[in-house]
Protein backbone atom coordinates (compact mmCIF):
# COMPACT_ATOMS: atom_id res chain seq x y z
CA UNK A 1 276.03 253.43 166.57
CA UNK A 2 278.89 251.46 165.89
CA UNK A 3 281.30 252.00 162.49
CA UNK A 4 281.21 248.55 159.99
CA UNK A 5 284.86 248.23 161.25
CA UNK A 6 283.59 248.23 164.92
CA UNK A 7 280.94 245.60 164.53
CA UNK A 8 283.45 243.47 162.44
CA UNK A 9 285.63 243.47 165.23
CA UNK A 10 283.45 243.13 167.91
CA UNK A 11 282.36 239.62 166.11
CA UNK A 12 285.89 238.40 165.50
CA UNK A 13 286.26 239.15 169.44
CA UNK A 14 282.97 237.15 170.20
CA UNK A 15 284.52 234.58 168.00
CA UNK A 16 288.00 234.44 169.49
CA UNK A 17 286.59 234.20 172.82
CA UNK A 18 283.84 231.23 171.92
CA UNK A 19 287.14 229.67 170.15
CA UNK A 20 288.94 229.66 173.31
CA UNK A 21 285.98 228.47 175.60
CA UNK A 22 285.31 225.59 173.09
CA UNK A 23 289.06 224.52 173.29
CA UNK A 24 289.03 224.74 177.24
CA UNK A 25 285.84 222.69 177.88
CA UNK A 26 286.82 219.95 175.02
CA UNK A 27 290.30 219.59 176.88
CA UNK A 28 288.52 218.13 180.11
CA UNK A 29 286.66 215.07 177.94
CA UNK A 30 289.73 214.56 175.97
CA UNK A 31 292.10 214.29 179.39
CA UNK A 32 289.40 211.78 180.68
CA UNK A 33 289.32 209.63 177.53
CA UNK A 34 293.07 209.72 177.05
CA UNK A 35 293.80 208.40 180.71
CA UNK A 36 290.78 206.11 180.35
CA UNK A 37 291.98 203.99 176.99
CA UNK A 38 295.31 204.50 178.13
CA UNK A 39 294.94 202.09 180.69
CA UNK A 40 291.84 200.27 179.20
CA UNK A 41 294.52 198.94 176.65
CA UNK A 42 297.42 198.34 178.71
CA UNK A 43 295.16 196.57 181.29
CA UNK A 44 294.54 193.56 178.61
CA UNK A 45 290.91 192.28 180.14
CA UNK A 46 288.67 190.31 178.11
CA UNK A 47 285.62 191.77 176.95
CA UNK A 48 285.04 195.31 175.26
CA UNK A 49 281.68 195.49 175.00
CA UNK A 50 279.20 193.97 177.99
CA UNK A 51 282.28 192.07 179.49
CA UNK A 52 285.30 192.95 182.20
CA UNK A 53 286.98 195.26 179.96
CA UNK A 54 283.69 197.37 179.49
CA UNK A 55 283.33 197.60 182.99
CA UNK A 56 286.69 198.65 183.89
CA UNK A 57 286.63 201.40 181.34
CA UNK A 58 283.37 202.89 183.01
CA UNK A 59 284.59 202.58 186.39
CA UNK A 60 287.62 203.79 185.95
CA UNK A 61 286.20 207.20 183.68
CA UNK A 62 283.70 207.62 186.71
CA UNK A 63 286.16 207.40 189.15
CA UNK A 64 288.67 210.00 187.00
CA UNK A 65 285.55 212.46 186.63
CA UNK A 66 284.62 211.61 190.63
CA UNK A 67 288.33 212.17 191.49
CA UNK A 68 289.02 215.57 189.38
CA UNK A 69 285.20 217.08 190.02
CA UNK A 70 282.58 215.25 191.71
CA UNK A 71 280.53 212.45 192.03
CA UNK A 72 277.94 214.51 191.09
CA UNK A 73 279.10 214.95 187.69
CA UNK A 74 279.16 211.01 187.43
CA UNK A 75 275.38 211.54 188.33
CA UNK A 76 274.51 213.88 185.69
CA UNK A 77 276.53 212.11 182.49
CA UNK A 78 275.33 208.28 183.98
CA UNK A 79 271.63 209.94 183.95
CA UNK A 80 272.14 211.35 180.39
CA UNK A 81 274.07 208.52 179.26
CA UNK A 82 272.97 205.36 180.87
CA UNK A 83 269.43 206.24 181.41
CA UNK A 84 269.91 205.83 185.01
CA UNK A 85 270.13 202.01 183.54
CA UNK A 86 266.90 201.96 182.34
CA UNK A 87 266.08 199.64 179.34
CA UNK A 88 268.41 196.97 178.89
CA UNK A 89 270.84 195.26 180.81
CA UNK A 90 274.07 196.78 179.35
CA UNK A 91 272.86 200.69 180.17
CA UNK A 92 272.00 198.96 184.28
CA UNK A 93 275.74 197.30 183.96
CA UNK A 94 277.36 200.47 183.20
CA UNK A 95 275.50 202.39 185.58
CA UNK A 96 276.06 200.02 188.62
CA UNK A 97 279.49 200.28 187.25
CA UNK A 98 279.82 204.17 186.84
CA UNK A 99 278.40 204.06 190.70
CA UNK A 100 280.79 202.33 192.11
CA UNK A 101 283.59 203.75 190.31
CA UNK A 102 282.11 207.52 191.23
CA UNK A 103 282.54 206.37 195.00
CA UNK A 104 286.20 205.14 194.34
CA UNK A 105 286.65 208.28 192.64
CA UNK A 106 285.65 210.23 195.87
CA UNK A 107 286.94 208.26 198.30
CA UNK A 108 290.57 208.12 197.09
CA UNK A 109 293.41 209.62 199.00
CA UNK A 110 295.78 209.64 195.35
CA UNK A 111 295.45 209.69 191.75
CA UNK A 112 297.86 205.77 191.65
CA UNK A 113 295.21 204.60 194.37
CA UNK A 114 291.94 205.72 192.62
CA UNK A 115 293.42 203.97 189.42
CA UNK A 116 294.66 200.71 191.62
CA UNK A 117 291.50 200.25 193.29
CA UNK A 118 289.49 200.35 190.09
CA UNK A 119 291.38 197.90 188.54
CA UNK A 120 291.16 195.76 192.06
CA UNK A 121 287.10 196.07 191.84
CA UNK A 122 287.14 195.03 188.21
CA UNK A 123 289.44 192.24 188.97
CA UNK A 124 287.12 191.24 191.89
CA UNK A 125 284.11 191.29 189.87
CA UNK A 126 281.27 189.20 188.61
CA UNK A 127 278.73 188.28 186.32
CA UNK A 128 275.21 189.79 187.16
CA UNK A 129 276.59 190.89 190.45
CA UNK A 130 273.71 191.68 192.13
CA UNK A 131 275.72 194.04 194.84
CA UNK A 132 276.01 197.73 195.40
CA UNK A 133 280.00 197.04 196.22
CA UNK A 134 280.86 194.59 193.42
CA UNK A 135 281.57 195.64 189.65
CA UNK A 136 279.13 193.76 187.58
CA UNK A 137 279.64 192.96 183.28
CA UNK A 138 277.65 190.14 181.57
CA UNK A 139 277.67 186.47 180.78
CA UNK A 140 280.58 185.94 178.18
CA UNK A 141 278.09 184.90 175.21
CA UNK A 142 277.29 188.96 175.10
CA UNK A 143 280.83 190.36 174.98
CA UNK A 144 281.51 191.97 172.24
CA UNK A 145 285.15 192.98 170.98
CA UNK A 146 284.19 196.79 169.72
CA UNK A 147 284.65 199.60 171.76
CA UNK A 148 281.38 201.83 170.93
């Protein structure tokens, strides 16, 4: 049977160590949104919600997460997240648009080519796009300027 002192410490321990695995898996999201609005505002496209801009910032967060861990991943938070882009047109834009940016993600050969590519398929985009290959936002009279 352990002392009062013993269990006391044995909890700050548990604590410490839940502490330090809290810290380690917020650092992942936080490097992800930091490289993601980093270039999201430098990048200057029209759009933040529903438009270009939208769809370059979840391309590009797909292809960081495809890039650093796996597609897979992209899978899992587009499924939680999007729906699987079920419901509305907005959740099946950003899931076409985490897709193809998961597949840039994987495909890349460098960080600078992952991130030039993205920004290539965004430029090369469309309205409603229709295809598996081409980054998709909606008709200008549903952008929105906020971000969430």
């Amino acid at each position: 049977m352990k002392t009062p002192a013993e269990s006391a410490a044995a909890r700050r321990r548990w604590l410490v160590a839940a502490v330090a695995v809290a810290m380690l898996l917020s650092a992942y999201p936080l490097f992800v949104l930091t490289t993601v609005y980093w270039s999201f505002f430098q990048a200057g496209l029209p759009g933040g919600r529903h438009g270009p801009a939208d769809a370059y910032r979840h391309s590009l967060a797909s292809a960081t997460v495809a890039y650093t861990l796996s597609p897979r991943c992209v899978d899992w938070v587009t499924t939680v997240m999007e729906r699987d882009g079920l419901g509305s047109a907005a959740r099946a834009m950003d899931a076409h648009n985490n897709r193809i940016g998961a597949r840039i993600g994987a495909e890349a050969e460098s960080w600078t080519l992952m991130r030039q590519r993205v920004l290539a398929a965004v430029q090369n985009g469309a309205i409603n796009s229709g295809s598996a290959d081409r980054i998709t936002w909606l008709a200008p009279h549903a952008w929105q300027d906020r971000l969430y």
